[in-house]
C-alpha atoms as a PDB file:
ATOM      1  CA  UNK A   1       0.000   0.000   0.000  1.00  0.00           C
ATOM      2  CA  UNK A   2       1.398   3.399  -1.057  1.00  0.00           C
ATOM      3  CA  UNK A   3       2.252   5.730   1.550  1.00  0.00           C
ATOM      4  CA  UNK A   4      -0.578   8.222   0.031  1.00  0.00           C
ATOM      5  CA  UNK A   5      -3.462   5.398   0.202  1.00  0.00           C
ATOM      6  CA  UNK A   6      -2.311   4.785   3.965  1.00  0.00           C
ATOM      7  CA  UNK A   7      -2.471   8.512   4.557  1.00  0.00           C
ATOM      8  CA  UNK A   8      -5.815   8.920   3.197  1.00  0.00           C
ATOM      9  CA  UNK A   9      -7.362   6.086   5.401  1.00  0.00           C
ATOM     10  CA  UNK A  10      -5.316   7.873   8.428  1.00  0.00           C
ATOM     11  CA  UNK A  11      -6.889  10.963   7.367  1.00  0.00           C
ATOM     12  CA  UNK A  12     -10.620   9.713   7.423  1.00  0.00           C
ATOM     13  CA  UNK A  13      -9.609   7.593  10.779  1.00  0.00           C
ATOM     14  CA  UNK A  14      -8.631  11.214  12.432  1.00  0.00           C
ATOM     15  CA  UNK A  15     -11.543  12.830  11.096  1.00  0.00           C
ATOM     16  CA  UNK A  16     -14.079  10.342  12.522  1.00  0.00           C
ATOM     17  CA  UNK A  17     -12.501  10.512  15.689  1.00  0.00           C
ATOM     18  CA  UNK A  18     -12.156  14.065  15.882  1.00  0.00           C
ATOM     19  CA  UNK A  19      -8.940  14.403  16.099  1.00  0.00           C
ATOM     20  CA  UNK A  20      -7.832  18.202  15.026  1.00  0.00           C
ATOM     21  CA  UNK A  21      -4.029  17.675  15.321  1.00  0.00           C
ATOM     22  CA  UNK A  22      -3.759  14.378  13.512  1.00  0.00           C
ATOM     23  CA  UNK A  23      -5.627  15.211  10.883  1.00  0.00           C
ATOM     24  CA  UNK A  24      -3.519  18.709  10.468  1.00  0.00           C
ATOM     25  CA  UNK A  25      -0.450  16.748  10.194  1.00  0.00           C
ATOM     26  CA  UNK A  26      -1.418  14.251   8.145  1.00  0.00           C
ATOM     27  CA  UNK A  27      -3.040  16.914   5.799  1.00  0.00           C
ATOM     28  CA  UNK A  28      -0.007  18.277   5.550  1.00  0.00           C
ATOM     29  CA  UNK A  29       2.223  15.159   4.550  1.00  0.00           C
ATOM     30  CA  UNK A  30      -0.626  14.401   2.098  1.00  0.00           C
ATOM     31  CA  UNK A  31       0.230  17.914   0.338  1.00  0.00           C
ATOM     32  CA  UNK A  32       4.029  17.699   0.685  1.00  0.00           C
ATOM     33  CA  UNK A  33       3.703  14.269  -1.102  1.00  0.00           C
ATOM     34  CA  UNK A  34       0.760  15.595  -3.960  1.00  0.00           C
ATOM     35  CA  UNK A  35       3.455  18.669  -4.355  1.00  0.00           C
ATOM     36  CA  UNK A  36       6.038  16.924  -5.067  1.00  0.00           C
ATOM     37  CA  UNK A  37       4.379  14.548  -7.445  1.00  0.00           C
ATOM     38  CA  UNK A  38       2.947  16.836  -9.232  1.00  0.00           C
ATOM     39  CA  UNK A  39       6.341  18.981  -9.309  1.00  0.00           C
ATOM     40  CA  UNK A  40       7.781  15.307 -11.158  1.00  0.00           C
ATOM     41  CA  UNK A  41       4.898  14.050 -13.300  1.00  0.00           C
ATOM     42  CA  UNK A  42       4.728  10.413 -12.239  1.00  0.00           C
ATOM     43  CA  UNK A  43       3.821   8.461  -9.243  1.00  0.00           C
ATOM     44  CA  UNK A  44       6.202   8.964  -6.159  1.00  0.00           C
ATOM     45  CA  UNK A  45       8.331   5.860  -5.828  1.00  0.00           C
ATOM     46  CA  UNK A  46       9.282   4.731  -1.998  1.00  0.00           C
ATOM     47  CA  UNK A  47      12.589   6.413  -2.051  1.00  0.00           C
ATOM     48  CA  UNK A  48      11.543   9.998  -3.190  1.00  0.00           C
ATOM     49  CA  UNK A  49       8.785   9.431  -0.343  1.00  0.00           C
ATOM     50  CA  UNK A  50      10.987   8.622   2.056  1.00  0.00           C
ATOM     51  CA  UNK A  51      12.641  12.050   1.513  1.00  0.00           C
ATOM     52  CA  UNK A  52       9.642  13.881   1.412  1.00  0.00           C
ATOM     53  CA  UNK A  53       9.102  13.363   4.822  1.00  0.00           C
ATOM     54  CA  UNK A  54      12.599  12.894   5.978  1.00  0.00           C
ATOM     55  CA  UNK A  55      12.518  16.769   5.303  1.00  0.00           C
ATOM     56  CA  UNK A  56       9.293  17.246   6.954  1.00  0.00           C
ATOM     57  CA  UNK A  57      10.813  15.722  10.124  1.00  0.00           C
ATOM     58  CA  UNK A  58      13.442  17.923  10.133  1.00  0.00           C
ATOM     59  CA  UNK A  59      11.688  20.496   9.572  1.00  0.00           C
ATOM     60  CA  UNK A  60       9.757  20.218  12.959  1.00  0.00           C
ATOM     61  CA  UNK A  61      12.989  18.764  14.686  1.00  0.00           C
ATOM     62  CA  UNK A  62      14.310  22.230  13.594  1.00  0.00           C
ATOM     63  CA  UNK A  63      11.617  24.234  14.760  1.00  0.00           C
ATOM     64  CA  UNK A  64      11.575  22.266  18.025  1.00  0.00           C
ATOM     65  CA  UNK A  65      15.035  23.114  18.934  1.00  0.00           C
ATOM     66  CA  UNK A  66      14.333  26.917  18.236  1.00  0.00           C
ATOM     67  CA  UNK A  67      11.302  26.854  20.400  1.00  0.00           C
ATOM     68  CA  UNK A  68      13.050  24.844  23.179  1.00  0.00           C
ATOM     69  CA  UNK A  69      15.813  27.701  22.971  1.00  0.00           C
ATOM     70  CA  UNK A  70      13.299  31.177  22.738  1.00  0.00           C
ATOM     71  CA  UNK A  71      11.409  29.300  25.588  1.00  0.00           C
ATOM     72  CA  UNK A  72       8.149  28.524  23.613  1.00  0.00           C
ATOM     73  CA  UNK A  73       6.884  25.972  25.744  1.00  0.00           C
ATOM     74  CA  UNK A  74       2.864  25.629  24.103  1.00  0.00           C
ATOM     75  CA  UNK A  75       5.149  25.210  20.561  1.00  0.00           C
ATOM     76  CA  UNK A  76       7.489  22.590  21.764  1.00  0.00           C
ATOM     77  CA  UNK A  77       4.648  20.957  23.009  1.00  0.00           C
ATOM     78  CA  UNK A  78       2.534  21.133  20.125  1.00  0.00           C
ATOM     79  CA  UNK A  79       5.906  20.599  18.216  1.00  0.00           C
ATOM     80  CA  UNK A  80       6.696  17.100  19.689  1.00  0.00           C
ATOM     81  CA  UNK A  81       2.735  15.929  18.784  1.00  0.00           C
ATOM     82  CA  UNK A  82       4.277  16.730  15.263  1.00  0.00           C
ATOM     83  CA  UNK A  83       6.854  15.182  15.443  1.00  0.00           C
ATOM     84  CA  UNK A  84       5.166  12.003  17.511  1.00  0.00           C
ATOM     85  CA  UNK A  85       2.377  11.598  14.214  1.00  0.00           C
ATOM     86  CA  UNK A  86       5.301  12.166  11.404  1.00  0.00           C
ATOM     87  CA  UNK A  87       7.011   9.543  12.851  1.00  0.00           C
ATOM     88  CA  UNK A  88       4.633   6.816  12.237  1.00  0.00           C
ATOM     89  CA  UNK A  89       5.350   6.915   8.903  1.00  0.00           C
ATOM     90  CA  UNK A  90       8.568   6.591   8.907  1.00  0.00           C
ATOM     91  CA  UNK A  91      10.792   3.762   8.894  1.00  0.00           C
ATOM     92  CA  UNK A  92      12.086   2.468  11.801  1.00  0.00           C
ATOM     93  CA  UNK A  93      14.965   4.719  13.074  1.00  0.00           C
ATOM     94  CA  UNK A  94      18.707   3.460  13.743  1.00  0.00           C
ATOM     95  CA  UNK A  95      20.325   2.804  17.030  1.00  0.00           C
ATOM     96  CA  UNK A  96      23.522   5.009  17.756  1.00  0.00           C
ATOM     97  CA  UNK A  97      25.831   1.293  17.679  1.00  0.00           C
ATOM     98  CA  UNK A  98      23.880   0.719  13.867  1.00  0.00           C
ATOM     99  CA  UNK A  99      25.155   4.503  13.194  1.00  0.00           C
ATOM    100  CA  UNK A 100      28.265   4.231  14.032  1.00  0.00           C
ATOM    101  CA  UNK A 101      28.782   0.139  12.532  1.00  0.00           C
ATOM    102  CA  UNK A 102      27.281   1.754   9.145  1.00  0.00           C
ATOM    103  CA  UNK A 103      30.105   4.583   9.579  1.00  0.00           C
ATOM    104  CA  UNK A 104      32.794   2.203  10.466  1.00  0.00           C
ATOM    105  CA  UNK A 105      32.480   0.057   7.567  1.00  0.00           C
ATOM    106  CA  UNK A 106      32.237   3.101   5.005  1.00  0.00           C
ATOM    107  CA  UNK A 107      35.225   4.920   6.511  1.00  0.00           C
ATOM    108  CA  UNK A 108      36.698   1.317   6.057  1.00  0.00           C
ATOM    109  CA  UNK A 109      35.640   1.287   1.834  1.00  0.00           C
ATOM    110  CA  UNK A 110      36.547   4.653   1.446  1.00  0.00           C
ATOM    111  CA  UNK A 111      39.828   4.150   3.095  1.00  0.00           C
ATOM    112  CA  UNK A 112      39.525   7.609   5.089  1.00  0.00           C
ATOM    113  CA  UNK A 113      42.208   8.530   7.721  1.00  0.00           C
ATOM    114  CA  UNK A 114      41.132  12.148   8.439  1.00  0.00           C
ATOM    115  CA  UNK A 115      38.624  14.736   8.652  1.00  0.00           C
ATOM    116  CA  UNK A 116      39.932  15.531   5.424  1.00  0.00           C
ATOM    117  CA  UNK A 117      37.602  12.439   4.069  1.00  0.00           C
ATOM    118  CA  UNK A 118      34.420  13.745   5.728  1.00  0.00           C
ATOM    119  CA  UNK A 119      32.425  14.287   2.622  1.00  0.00           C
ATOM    120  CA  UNK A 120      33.679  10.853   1.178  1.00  0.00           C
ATOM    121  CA  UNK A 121      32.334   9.392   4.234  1.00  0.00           C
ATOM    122  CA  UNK A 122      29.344  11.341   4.381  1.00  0.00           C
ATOM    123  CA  UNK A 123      28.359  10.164   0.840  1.00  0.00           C
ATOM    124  CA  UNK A 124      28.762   6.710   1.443  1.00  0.00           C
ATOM    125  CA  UNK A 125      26.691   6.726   4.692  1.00  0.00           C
ATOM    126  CA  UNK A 126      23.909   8.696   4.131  1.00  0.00           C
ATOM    127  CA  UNK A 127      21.950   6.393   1.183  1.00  0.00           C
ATOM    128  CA  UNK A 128      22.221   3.938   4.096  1.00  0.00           C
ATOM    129  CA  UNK A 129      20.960   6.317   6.759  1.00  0.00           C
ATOM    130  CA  UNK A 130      18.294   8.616   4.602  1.00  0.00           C
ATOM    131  CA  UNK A 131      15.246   7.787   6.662  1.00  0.00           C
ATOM    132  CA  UNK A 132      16.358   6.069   9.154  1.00  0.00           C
ATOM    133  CA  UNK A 133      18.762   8.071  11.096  1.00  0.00           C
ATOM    134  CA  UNK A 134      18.608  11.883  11.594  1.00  0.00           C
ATOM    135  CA  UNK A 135      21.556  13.382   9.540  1.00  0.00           C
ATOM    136  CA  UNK A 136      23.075  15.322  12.129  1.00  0.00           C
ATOM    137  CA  UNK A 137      23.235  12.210  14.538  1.00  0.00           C
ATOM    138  CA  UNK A 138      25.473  10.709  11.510  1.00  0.00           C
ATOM    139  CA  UNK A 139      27.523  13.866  10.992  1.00  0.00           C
ATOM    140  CA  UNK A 140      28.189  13.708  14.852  1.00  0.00           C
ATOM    141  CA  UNK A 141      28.993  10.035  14.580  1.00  0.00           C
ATOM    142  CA  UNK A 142      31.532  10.364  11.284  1.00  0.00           C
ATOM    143  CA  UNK A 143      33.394  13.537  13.071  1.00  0.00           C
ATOM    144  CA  UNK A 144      33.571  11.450  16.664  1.00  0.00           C
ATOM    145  CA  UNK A 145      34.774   8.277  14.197  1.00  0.00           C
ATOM    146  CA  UNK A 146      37.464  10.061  12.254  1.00  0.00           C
ATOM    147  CA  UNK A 147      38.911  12.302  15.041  1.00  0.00           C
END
């Protein structure tokens, strides 16, 4: 089942049960998905959904931080329910040990022996990671590895 079909039976499931911030997020997802697919021309395969709302979670992780920091308490709040709904859809995420095994065995193939190989490393990591692992986790994770 596409990611679309499962959004639209979450969306009528939220409606029925009245449930105003579900249904908002899921809206949105819903658009960010229809934009982008009508941005390509086609059908979204998995992958290019996966980004889609890769972004959207950082999006809100971003917006989280800079409420937690200006003191925003009824956004980070309203923030984290967000960030609790996008999360559903996504796959599940990697442990820190999974992070830092995937990073091990790229800086191993890419034969890095500095910080000077941070962008090899990067780009053979993060098709591995996209989805599954917030990218600045894995840029900690590569620096802490090659230092």
């Amino acid at each position: 089942m596409s990611l679309l079909t499962t959004l639209n039976e979450d969306m009528k499931t939220a409606m029925r049960a009245k449930d105003k911030e579900t249904l908002s997020v899921v809206r949105m997802l819903k658009a960010s998905l229809q934009n982008e697919q009508i941005k390509i021309g086609s059908e979204l395969n998995e992958d290019q959904e996966l980004t889609i709302l890769a972004r959207e979670m950082k999006q809100r992780r971003d917006s989280l931080a800079e409420f937690k920091k200006a003191d925003r308490d009824d956004l980070v709040e309203k923030t984290q329910v967000e960030i609790d709904i996008v999360e559903k859809y996504m796959p599940k995420q990697l442990s820190e040990d999974e992070i830092k095994e995937i990073v091990s065995n790229a800086i191993t193939q890419v034969e890095a022996s500095s910080m000077k190989d941070f962008g090899k490393v990067m780009s053979a990591v993060m098709p591995e990671t996209k989805g599954k692992a917030d990218g600045n986790e894995v840029n900690r994770i590569v620096k802490e590895l090659l230092n």
